[in-house]
Protein backbone atom coordinates (compact mmCIF):
# COMPACT_ATOMS: atom_id res chain seq x y z
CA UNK A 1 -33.46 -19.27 17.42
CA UNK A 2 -30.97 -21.55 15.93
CA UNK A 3 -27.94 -19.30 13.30
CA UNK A 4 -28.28 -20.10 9.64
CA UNK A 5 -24.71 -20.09 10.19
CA UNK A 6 -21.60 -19.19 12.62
CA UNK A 7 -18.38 -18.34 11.26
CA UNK A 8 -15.42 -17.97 13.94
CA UNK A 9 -12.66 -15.61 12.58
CA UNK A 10 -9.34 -14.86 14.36
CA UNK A 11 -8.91 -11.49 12.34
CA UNK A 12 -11.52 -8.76 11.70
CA UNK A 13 -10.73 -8.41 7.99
CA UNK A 14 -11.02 -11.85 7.40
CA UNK A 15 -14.44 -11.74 9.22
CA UNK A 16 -15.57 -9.39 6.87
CA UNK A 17 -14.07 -11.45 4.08
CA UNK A 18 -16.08 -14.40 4.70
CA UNK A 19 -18.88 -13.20 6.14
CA UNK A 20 -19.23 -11.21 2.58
CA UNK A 21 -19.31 -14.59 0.80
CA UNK A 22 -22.75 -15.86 2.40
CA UNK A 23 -24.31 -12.17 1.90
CA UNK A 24 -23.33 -12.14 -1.89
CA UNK A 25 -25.87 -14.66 -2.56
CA UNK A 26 -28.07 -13.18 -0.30
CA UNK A 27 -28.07 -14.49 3.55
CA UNK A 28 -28.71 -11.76 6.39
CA UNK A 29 -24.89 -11.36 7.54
CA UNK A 30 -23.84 -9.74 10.47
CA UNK A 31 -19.81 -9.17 11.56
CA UNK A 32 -19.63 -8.58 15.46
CA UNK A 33 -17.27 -6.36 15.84
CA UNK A 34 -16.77 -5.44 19.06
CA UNK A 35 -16.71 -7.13 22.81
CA UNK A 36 -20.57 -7.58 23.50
CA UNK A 37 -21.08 -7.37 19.27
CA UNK A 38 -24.45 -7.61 17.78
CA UNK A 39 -26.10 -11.51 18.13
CA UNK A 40 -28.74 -11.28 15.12
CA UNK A 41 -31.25 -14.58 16.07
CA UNK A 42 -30.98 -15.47 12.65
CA UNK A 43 -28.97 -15.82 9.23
CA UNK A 44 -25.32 -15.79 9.51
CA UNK A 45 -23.15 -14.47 12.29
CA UNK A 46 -19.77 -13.90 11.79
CA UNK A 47 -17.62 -13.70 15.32
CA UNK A 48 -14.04 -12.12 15.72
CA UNK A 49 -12.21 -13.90 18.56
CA UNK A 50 -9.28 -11.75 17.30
CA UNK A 51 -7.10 -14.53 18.37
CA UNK A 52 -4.69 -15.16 15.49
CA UNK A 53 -1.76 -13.49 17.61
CA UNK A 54 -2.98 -14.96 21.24
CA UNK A 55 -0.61 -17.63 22.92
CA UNK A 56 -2.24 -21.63 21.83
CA UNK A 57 -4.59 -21.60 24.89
CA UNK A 58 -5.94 -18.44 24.94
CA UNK A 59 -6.61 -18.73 21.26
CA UNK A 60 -8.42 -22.75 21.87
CA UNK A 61 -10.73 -20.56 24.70
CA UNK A 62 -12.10 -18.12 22.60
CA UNK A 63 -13.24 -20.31 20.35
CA UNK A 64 -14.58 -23.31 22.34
CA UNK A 65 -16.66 -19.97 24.15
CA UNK A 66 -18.28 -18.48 21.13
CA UNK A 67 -19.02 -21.82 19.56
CA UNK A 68 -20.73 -23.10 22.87
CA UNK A 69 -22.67 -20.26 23.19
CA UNK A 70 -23.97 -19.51 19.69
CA UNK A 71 -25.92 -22.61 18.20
CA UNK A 72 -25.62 -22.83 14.48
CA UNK A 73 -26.60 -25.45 11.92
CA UNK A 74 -23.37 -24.52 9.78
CA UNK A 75 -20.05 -24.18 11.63
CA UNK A 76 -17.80 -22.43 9.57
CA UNK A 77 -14.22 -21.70 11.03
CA UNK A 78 -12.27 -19.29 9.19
CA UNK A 79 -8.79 -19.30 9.01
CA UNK A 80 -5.89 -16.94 7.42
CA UNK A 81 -5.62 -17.60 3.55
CA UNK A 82 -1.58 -18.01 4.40
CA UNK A 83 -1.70 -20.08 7.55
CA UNK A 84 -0.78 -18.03 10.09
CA UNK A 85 -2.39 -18.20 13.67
CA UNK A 86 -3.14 -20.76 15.88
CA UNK A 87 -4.63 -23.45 13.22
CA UNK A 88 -4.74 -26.55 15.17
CA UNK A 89 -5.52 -24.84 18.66
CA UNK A 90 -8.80 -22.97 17.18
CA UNK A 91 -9.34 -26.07 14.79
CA UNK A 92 -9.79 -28.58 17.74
CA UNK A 93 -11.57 -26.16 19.44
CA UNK A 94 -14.33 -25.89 17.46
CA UNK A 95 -14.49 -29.59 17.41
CA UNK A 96 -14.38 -30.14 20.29
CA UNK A 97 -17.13 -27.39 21.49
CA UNK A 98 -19.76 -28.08 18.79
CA UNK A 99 -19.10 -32.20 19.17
CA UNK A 100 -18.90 -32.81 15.56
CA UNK A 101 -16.37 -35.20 14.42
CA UNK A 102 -14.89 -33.97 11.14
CA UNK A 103 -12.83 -30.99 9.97
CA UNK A 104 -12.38 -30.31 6.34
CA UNK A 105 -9.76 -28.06 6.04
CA UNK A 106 -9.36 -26.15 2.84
CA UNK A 107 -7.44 -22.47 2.94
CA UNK A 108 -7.22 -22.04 -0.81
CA UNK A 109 -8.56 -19.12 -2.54
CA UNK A 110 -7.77 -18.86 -6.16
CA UNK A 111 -9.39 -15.17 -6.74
CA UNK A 112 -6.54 -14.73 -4.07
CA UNK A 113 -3.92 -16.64 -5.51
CA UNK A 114 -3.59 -19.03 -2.50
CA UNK A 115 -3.76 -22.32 -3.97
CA UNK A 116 -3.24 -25.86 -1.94
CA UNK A 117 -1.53 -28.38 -4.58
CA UNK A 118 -0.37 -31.88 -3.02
CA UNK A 119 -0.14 -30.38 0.10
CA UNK A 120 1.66 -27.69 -0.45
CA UNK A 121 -0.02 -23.92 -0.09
CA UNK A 122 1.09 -21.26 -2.57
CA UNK A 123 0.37 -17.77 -2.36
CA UNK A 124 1.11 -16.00 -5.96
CA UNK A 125 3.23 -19.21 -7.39
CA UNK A 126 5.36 -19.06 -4.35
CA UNK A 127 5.53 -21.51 -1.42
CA UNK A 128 3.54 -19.33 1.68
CA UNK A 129 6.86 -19.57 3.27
CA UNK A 130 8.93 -17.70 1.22
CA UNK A 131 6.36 -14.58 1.03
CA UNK A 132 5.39 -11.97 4.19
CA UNK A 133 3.85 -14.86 5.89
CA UNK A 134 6.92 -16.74 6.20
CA UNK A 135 8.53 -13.63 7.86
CA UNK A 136 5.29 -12.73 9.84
CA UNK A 137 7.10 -10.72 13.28
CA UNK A 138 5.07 -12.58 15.64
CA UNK A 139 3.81 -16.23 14.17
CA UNK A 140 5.43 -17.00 10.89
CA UNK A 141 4.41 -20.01 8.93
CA UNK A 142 6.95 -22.63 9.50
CA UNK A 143 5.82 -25.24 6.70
CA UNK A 144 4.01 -24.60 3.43
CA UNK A 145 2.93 -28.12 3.61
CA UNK A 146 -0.54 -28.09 5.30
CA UNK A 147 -0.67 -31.89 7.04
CA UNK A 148 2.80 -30.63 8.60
CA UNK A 149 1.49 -27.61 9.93
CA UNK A 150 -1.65 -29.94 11.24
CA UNK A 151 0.41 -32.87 12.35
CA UNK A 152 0.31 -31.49 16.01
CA UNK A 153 -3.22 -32.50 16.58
CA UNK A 154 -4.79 -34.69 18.86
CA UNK A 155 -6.91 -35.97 15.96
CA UNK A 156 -5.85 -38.18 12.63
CA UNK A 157 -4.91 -35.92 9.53
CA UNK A 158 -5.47 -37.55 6.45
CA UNK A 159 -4.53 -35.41 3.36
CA UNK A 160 -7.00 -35.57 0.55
CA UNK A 161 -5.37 -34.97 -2.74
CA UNK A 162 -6.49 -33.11 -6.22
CA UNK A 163 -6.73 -36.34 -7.46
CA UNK A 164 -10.08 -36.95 -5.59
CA UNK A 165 -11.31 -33.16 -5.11
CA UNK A 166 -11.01 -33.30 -9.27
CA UNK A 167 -13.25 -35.92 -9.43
CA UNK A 168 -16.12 -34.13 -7.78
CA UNK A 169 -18.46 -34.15 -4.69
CA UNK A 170 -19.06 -38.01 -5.13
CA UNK A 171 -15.47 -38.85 -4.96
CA UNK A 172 -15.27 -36.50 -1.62
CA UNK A 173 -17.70 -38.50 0.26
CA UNK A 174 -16.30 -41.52 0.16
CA UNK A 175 -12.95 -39.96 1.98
CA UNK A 176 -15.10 -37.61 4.28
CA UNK A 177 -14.24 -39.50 8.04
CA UNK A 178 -13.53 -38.44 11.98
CA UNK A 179 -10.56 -36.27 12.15
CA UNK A 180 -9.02 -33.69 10.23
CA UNK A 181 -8.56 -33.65 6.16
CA UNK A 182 -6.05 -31.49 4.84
CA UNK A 183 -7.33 -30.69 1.45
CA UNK A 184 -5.50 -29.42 -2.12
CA UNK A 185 -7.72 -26.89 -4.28
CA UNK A 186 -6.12 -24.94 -7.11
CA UNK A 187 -9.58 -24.27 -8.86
CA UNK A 188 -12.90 -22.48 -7.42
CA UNK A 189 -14.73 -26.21 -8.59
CA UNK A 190 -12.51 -28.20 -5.96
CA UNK A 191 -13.61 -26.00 -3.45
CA UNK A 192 -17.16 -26.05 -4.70
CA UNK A 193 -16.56 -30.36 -4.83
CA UNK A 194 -15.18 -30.24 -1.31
CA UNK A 195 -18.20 -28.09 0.13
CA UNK A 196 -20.93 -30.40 -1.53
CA UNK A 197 -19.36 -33.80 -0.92
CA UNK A 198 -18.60 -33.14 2.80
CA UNK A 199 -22.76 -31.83 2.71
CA UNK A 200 -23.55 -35.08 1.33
CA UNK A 201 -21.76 -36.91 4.05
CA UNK A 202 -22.90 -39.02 6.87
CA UNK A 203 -20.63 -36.64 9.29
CA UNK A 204 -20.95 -33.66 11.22
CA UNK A 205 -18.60 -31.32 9.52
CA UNK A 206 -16.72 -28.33 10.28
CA UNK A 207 -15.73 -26.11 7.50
CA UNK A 208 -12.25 -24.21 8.05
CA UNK A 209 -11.14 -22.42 5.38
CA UNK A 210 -10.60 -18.74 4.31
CA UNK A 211 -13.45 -16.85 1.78
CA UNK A 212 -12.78 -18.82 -1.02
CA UNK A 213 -14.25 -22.59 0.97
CA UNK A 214 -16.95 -20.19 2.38
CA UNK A 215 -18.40 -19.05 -1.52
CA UNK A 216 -19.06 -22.28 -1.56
CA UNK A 217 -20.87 -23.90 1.58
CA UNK A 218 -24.51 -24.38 0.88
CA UNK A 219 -26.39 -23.52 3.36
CA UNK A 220 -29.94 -24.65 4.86
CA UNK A 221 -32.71 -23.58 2.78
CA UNK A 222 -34.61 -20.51 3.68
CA UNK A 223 -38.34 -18.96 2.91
CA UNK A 224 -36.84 -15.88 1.91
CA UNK A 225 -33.29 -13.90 1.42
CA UNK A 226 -32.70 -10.44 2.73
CA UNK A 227 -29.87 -8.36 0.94
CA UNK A 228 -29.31 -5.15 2.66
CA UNK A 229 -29.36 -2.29 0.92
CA UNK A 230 -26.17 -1.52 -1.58
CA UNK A 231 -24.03 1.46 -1.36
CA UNK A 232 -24.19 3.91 -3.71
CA UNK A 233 -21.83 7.25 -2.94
CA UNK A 234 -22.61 10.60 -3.41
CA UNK A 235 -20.90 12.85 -5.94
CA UNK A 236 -19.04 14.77 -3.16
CA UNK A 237 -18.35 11.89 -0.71
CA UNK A 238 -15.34 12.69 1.56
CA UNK A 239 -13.25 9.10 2.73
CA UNK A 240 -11.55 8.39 5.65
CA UNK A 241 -8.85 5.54 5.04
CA UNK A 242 -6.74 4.01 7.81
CA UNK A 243 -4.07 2.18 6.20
CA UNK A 244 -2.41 0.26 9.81
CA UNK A 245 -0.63 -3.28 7.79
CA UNK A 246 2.72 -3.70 7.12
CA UNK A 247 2.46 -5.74 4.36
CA UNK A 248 4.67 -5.31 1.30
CA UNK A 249 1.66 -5.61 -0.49
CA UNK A 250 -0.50 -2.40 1.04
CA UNK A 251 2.79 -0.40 1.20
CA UNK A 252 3.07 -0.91 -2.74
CA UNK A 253 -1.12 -0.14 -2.98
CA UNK A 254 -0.29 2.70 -0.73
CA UNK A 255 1.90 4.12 -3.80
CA UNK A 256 -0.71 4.28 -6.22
CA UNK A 257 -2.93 7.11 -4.12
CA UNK A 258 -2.00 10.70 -5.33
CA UNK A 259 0.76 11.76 -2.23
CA UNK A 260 -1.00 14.79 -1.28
CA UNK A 261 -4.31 12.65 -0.23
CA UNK A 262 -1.65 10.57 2.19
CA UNK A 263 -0.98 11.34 5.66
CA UNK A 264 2.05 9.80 7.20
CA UNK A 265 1.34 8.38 11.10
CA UNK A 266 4.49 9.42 13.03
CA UNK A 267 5.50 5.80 14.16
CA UNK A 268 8.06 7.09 16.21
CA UNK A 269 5.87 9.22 18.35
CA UNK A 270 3.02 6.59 18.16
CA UNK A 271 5.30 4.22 20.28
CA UNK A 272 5.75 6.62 23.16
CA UNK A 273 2.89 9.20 22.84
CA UNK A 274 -0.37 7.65 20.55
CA UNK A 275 -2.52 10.19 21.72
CA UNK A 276 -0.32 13.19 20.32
CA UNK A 277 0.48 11.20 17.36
CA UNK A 278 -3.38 10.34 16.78
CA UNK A 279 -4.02 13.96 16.89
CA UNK A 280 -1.50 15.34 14.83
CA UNK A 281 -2.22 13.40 12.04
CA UNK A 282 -6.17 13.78 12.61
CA UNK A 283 -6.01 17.39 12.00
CA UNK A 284 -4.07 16.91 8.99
CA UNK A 285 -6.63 14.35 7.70
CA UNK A 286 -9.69 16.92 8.57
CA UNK A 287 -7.42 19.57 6.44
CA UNK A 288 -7.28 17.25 3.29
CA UNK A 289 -10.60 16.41 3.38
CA UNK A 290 -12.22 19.81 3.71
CA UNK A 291 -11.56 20.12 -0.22
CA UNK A 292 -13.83 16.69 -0.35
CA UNK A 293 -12.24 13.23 -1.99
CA UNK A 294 -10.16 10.99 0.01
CA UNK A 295 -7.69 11.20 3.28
CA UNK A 296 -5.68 8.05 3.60
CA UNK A 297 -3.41 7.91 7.30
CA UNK A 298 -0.99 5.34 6.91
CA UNK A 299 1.49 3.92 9.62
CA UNK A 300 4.06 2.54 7.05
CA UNK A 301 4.60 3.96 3.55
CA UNK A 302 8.32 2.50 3.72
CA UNK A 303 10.23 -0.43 4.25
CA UNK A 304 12.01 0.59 7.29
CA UNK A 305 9.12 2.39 9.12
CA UNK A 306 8.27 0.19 10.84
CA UNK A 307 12.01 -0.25 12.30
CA UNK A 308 12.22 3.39 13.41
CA UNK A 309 9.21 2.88 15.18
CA UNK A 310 10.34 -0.34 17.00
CA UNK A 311 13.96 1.55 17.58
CA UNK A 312 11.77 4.47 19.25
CA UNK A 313 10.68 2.23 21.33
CA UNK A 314 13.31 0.59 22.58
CA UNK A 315 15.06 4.12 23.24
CA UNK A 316 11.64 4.76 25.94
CA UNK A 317 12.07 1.08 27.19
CA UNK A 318 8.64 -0.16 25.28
CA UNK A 319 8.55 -3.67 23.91
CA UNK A 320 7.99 -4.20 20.51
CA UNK A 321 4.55 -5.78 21.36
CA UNK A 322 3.98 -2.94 22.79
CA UNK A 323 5.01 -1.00 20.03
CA UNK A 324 2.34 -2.05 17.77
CA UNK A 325 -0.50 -2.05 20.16
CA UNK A 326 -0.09 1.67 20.31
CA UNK A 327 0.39 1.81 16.74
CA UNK A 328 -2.80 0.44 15.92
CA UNK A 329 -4.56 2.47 18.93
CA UNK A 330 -3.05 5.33 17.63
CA UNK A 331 -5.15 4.98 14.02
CA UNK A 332 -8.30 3.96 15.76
CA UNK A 333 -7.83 7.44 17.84
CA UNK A 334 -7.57 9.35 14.69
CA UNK A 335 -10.77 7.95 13.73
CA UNK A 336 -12.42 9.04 16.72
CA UNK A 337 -10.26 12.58 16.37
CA UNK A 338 -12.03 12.83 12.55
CA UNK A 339 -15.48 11.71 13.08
CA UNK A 340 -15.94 13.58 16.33
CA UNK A 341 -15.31 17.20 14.57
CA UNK A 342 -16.46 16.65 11.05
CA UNK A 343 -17.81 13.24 10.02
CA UNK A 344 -16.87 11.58 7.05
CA UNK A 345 -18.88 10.33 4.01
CA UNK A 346 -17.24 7.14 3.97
CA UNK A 347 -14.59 4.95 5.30
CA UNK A 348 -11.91 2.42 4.70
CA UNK A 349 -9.63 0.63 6.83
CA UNK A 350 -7.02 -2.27 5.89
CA UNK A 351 -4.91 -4.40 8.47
CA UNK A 352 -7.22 -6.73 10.75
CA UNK A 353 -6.25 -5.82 14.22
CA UNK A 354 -6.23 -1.97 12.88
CA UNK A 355 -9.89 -2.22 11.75
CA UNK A 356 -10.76 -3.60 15.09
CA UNK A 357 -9.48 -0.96 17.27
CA UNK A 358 -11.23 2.17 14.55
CA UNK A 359 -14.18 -0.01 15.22
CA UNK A 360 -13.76 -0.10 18.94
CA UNK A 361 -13.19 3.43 19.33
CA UNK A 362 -15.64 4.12 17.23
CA UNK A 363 -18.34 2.54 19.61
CA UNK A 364 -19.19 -0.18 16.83
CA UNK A 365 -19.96 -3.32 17.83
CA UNK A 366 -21.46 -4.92 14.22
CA UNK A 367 -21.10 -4.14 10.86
CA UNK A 368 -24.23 -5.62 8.24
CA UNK A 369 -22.59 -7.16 5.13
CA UNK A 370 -24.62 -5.65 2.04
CA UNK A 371 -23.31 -8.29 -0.97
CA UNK A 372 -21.38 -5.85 -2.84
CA UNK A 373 -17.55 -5.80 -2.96
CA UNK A 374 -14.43 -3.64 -4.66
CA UNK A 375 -12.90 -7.18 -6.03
CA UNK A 376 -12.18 -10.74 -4.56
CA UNK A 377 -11.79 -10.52 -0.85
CA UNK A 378 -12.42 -6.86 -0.26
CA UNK A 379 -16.29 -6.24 1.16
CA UNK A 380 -19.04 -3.70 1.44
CA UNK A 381 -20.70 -2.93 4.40
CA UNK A 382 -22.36 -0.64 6.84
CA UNK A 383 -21.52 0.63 10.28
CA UNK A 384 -24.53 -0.83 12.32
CA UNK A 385 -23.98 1.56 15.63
CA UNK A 386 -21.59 3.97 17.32
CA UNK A 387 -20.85 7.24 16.27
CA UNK A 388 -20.36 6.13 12.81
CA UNK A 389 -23.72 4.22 12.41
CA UNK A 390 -25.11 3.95 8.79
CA UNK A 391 -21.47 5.09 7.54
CA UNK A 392 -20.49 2.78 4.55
CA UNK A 393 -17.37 0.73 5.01
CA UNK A 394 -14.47 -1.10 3.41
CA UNK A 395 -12.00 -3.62 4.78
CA UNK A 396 -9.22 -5.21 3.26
CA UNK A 397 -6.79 -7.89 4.61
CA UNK A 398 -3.01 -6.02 4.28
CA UNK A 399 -1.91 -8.83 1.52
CA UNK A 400 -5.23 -8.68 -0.40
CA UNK A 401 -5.52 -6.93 -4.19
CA UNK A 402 -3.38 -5.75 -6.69
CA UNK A 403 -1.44 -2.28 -7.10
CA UNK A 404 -4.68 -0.11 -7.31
CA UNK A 405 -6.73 -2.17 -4.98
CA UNK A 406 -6.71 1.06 -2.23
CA UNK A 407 -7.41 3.53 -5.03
CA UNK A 408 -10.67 1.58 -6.26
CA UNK A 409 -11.82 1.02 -2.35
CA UNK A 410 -11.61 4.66 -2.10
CA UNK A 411 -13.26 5.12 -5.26
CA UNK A 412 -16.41 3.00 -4.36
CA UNK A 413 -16.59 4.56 -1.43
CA UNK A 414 -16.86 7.97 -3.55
CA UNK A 415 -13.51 9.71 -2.99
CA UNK A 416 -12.88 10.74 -6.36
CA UNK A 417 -10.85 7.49 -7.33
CA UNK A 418 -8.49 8.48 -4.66
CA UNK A 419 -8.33 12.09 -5.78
């Protein structure tokens, strides 16, 4: 059978993101999660290529090989609310392996605060530049003006203005052509007029944008609408959060949960031991959570942890690539250490390649979106297999939400409002 939908993500939170956005209004959605993930035969599937960080190439082949292979009516590629990745390699890619002619390109997402506004993309009032994305370790943004960043492309990039998205779907059409459109939204209507008039179109279209686009692609109709069923914890629930992003913006979230529910990663150890470092602080989480509420392991609580951890590694000859791979396989190994002797109730992760490596060692290979969601950008869903199947779970991107955004995931997941 022929997908409702595909959506091709380069980050696992932001498959969950966007993927949540089709199941709110009540589309089967399924996140792979894992290599060989789930392939539903219908509704929407939402595919990780987990290729935001991957050299140009590598990052154009992933994509070209789960569009080819996955026929879809809607092609949906998703892209990071503040531009980093490989945006032109994966863009062409999925024109170029689904054979439709047009891109509309439209990253905004105002319940975010990422707004496009005559080119230029703002995260919070400020240029994406000059915020964590700008200073990203591996690919930083290097323009907050979106043709620039597109100007590479093999294709014609025509930037359409909020002069014409303002005016509505009808106004859209008549700029909808072959190639690539950079377009402005600062309102959840301009995405909504960008959606319909690119629908409306004469072209074959490929959506690229973050959750904010996808909330508002219409999609074929169907007989019927399957929501799974919502989450609702029990009184006692006992959460497992892996906190693995370095953004300033989960380090200040990260503040907000009482101390003594936090357990600190050793960084330093992670980068030349993860196993010992994955079990010391997976008996610690066990120990808080015997009392019931939440256990939240985080790999940075400070500014400079992650520099003691890179330092550490240099000291054992270990790269700083390096470095964070065994980072991030060090949380995923105290989610295996946890569930393994005394299963949690619920859990939470936040930093996209952090939530794919819990997930991998976890045995997971899909995750079924159930509609629900803490706020703007921050999903429900369930654990479809491994060790943790049926387990209810929670991702957020690391600059998603506000100060108590971790404390209220926690909370819905029944920890006791992170207490």
């Amino acid at each position: 059978m022929t997908l409702d939908a595909l959506v091709v993500a380069d980050d696992l939170t932001g498959s969950m993101d966007t993927g949540h956005e089709f199941a709110a209004r009540g589309h089967p959605t399924t996140v792979a999660v894992g290599e060989g993930g789930v392939r539903p035969e219908s509704g929407v599937l939402v595919v990780n290529t987990d290729s935001r960080y991957l050299p140009a190439e590598e990052a154009r082949a992933a994509v070209e090989a789960v569009v080819r292979g996955t026929p879809a009516r809607v092609l949906y590629k998703k892209v990071d609310s503040t531009l980093r990745g490989n945006l032109v390699a994966e863009i062409e890619a999925a024109l170029d392996a689904s054979g439709r002619d047009c891109a509309l390109v439209a990253p905004a997402f105002p319940a975010g605060g990422r707004l496009t506004a005559c080119g230029y993309h703002l995260v919070d009032g400020a240029f994406v530049t000059d915020t964590a994305a700008g200073q990203d370790p591996e690919k930083p943004v290097t323009s907050p003006h979106l043709p620039t960043l597109l100007a590479d492309a093999e294709r014609p990039v025509d930037h359409v203005g909020v002069e014409t998205v303002a005016r509505g779907p009808g106004a859209v059409v008549d700029v909808v052509r072959e190639g690539i459109l950079a377009c402005d939204s600062v309102h959840d209507d301009h995405l909504a007029a960008l959606a319909r008039g690119a629908a409306r179109s004469e072209r074959d279209v490929v959506y690229v944008g973050s959750a904010g686009l996808a909330a508002a692609v219409e999609l074929p109709d169907r007989a019927e609408t399957t929501v799974v069923e919502g989450h609702e914890p029990p009184a006692d629930a006992r959460v497992l959060g892996i906190a693995g992003s370095a953004s300033p913006t989960t380090v200040e979230q990260l503040r907000a949960v009482p101390g003594e529910r936090i357990v600190p990663l050793d960084g330093e150890l992670a980068a030349t031991d993860p196993a010992a470092a994955a079990e010391r602080a997976a008996e610690r989480a066990l120990e808080v959570l015997e009392s019931g509420g939440s256990a939240v392991v985080a790999s940075v609580l400070e500014a400079d942890d992650v520099d003691r951890a890179l330092r550490a590694g240099r000291e054992a000859s270990v790269d700083p690539e390096r470095v964070r791979e065994r980072v991030a396989g060090s949380l995923g190994l105290v989610a295996t250490g946890v569930w393994k002797r005394d299963p949690p109730d619920g859990l939470f992760v936040t930093g996209g390649a952090v939530a794919g490596r819990v997930f991998d060692t976890l045995g997971a290979t899909g995750v079924r979106l159930t509609g629900q969601a803490v706020e703007a950008g921050v999903p429900v869903g369930r654990v479809i297999d491994g060790v943790a199947a049926g387990t209810p779970v929670v991702t957020k991107a690391g600059a998603f939400g506000g100060e108590r955004t971790i404390v209220n995931c926690l909370a819905r997941l029944g920890g006791s409002d992170g207490g």
